[in-house]
Protein backbone atom coordinates (compact mmCIF):
# COMPACT_ATOMS: atom_id res chain seq x y z
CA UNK A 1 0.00 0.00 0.00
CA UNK A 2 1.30 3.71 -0.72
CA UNK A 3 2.04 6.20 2.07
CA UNK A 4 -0.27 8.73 2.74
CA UNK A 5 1.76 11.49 1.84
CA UNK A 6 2.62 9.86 -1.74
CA UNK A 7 -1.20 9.55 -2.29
CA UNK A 8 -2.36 12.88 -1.10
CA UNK A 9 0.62 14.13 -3.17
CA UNK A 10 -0.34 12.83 -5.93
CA UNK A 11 -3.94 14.28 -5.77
CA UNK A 12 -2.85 17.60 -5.35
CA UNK A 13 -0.38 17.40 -8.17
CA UNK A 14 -3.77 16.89 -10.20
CA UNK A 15 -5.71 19.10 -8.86
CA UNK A 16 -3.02 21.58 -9.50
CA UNK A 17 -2.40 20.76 -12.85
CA UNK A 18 -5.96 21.45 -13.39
CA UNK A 19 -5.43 24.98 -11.52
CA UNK A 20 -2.47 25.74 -13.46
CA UNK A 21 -4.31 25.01 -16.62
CA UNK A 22 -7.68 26.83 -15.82
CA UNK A 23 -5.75 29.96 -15.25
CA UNK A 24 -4.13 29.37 -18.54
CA UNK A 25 -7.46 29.11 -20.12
CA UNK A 26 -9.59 31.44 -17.87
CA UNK A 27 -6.90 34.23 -16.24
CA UNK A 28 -7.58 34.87 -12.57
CA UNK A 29 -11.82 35.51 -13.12
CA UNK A 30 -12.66 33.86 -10.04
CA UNK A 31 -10.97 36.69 -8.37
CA UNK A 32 -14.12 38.87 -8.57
CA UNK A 33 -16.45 36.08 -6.74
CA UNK A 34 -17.32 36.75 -3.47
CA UNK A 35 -17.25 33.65 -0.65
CA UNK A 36 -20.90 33.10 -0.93
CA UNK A 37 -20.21 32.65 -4.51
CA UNK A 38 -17.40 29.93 -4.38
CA UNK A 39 -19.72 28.23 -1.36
CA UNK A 40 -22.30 27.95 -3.20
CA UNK A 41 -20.26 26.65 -6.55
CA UNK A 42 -18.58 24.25 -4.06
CA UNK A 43 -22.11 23.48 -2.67
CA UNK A 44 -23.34 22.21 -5.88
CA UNK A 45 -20.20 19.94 -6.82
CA UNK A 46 -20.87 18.39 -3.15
CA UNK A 47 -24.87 18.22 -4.20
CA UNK A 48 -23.72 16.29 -7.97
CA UNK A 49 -21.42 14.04 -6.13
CA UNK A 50 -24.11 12.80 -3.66
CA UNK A 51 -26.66 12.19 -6.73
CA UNK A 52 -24.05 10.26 -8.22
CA UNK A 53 -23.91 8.11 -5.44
CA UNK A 54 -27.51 7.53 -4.90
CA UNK A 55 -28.94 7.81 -8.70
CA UNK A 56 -29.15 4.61 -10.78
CA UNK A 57 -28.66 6.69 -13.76
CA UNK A 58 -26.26 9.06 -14.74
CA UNK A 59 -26.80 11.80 -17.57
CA UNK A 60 -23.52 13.88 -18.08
CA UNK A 61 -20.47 11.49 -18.70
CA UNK A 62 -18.14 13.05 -15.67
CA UNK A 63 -17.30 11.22 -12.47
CA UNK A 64 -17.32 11.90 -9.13
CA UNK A 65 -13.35 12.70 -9.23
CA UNK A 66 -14.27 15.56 -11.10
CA UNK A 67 -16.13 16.82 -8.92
CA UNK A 68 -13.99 16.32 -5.63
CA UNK A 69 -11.24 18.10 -7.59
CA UNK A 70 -13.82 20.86 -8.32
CA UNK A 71 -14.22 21.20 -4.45
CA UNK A 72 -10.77 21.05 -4.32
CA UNK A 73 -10.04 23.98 -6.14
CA UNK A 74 -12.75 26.15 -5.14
CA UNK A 75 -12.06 25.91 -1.35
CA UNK A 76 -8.74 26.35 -2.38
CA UNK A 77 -9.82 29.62 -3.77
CA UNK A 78 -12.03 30.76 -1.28
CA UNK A 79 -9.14 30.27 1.10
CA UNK A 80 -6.98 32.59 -1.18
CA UNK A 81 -10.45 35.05 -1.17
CA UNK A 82 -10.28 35.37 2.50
CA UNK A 83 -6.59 35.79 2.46
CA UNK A 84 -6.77 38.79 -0.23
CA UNK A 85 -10.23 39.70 -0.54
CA UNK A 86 -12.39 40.24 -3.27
CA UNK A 87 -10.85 41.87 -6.59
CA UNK A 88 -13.12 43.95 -8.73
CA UNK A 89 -10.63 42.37 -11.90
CA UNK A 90 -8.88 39.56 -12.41
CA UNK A 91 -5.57 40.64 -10.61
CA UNK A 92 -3.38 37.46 -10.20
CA UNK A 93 -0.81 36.24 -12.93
CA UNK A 94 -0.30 32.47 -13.24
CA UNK A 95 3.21 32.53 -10.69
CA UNK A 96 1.13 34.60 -8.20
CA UNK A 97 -2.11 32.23 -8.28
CA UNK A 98 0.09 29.21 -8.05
CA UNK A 99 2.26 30.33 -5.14
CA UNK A 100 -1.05 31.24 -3.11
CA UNK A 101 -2.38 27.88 -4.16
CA UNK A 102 0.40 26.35 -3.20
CA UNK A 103 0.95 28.47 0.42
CA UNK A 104 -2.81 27.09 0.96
CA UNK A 105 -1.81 23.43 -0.07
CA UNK A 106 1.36 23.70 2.39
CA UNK A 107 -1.24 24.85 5.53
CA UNK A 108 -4.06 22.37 4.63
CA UNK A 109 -1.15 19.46 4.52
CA UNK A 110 0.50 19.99 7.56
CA UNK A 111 -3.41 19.93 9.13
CA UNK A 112 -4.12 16.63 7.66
CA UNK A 113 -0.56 15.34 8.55
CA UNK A 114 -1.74 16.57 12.34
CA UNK A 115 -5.02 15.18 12.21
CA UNK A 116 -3.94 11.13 10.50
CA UNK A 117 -1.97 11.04 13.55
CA UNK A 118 -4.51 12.04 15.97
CA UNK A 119 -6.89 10.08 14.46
CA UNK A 120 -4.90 7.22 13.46
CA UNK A 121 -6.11 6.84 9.74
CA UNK A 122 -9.52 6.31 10.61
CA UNK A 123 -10.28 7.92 6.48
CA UNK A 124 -9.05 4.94 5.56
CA UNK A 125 -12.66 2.89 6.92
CA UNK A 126 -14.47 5.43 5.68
CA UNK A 127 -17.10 5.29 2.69
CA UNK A 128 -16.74 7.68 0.24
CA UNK A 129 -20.36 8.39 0.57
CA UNK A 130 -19.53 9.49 4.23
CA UNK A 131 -16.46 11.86 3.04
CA UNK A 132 -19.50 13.13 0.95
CA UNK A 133 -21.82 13.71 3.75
CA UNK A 134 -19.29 15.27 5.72
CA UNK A 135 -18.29 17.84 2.91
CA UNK A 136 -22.14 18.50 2.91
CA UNK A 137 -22.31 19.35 6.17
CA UNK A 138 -19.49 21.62 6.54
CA UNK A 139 -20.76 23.41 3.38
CA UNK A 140 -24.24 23.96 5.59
CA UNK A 141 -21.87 25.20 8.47
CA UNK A 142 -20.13 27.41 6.02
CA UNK A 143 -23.25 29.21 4.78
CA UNK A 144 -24.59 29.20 8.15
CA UNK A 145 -21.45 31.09 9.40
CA UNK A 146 -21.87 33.28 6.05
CA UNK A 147 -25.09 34.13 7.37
CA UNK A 148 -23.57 35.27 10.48
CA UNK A 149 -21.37 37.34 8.60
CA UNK A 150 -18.74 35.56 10.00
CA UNK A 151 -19.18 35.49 13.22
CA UNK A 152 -18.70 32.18 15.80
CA UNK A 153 -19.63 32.03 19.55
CA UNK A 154 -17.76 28.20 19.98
CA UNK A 155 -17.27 26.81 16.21
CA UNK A 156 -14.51 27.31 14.30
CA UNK A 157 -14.22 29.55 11.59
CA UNK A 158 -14.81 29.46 7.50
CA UNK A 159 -11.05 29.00 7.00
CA UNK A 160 -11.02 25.25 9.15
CA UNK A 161 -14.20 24.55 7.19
CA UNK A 162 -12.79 25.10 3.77
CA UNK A 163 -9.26 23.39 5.06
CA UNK A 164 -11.93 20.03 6.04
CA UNK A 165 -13.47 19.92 2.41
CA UNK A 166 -9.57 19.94 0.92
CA UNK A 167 -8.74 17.19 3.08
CA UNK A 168 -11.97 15.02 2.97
CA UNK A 169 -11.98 15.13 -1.26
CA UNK A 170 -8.72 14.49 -1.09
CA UNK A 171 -9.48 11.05 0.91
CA UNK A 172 -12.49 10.18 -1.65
CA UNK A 173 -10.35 10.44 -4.10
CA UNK A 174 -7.67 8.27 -2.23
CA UNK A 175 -10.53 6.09 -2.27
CA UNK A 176 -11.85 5.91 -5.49
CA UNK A 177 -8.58 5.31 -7.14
């Protein structure tokens, strides 16, 4: 069996590639969404995913990786939105998107590192359905805390939200390789 770290590696080298090449494509034009925005585009990768897993049929020929790499990428990019804040134009070139992706990758890894030791692996037993789930609820969290403009009383923030989604696709798609 592969380490950890070589598989999560390996997932984030595609997801990245992805990045890299949807900023070739596309410029920095998610700069000018705002968090609810990126939520609620994460929201409805999550939804896709879950109706994947419960439909018998299935209309559009993409997978569910897709889709966790979508998640990926978005909550990587609502991270970098929070960092920065909303531009009113695209104002990232390719070397300054990738080295916030990247800074964002760094933090999220050294959090899952923490958290398979903690928790010994337990991912590993998980269904992917559940990794689903779980995404799904943190996205309800998120908007709920959106709703609060931001504001907790006990919970942790957006940012440990966001840095849960990374970690959980990343694991369903540990899993569905």
């Amino acid at each position: 069996m592969k380490s950890t770290h070589k598989e999560y590696n390996e997932i984030v080298f595609q997801c990245r590639t992805l990045f890299t090449k949807k900023m070739t494509d596309y410029g920095a034009a998610w700069r000018v969404l705002r968090l609810p925005s990126l939520t609620d585009q994460i929201f409805i990768k999550a939804q896709r995913i879950r109706s994947l897993q419960t439909n018998t049929t299935q209309r559009v020929d993409e997978g569910q990786d897709v889709e966790f790499i979508g998640i990926i990428n978005y909550s990587v990019m609502a991270l970098i939105q929070i960092q920065k804040g909303v531009a009113n134009q695209p104002d990232l070139n390719l070397k300054s998107a990738l080295d916030l992706y990247d800074r964002q990758l760094n933090i999220i890894f050294k959090l899952m590192i923490d958290k398979n030791h903690d928790y010994d692996e337990a991912w590993r037993d998980m269904r992917v359905s559940s990794l689903t789930d779980l995404i799904l609820q943190k996205l309800l969290r998120v908007k709920q805390i959106e709703e609060n403009k931001g504001k907790t009383i006990v919970s942790e923030g957006i940012e440990a939200n966001y840095h849960d989604m990374v970690n959980y696709s990343i694991f369903a798609l540990i899993h569905l390789k």
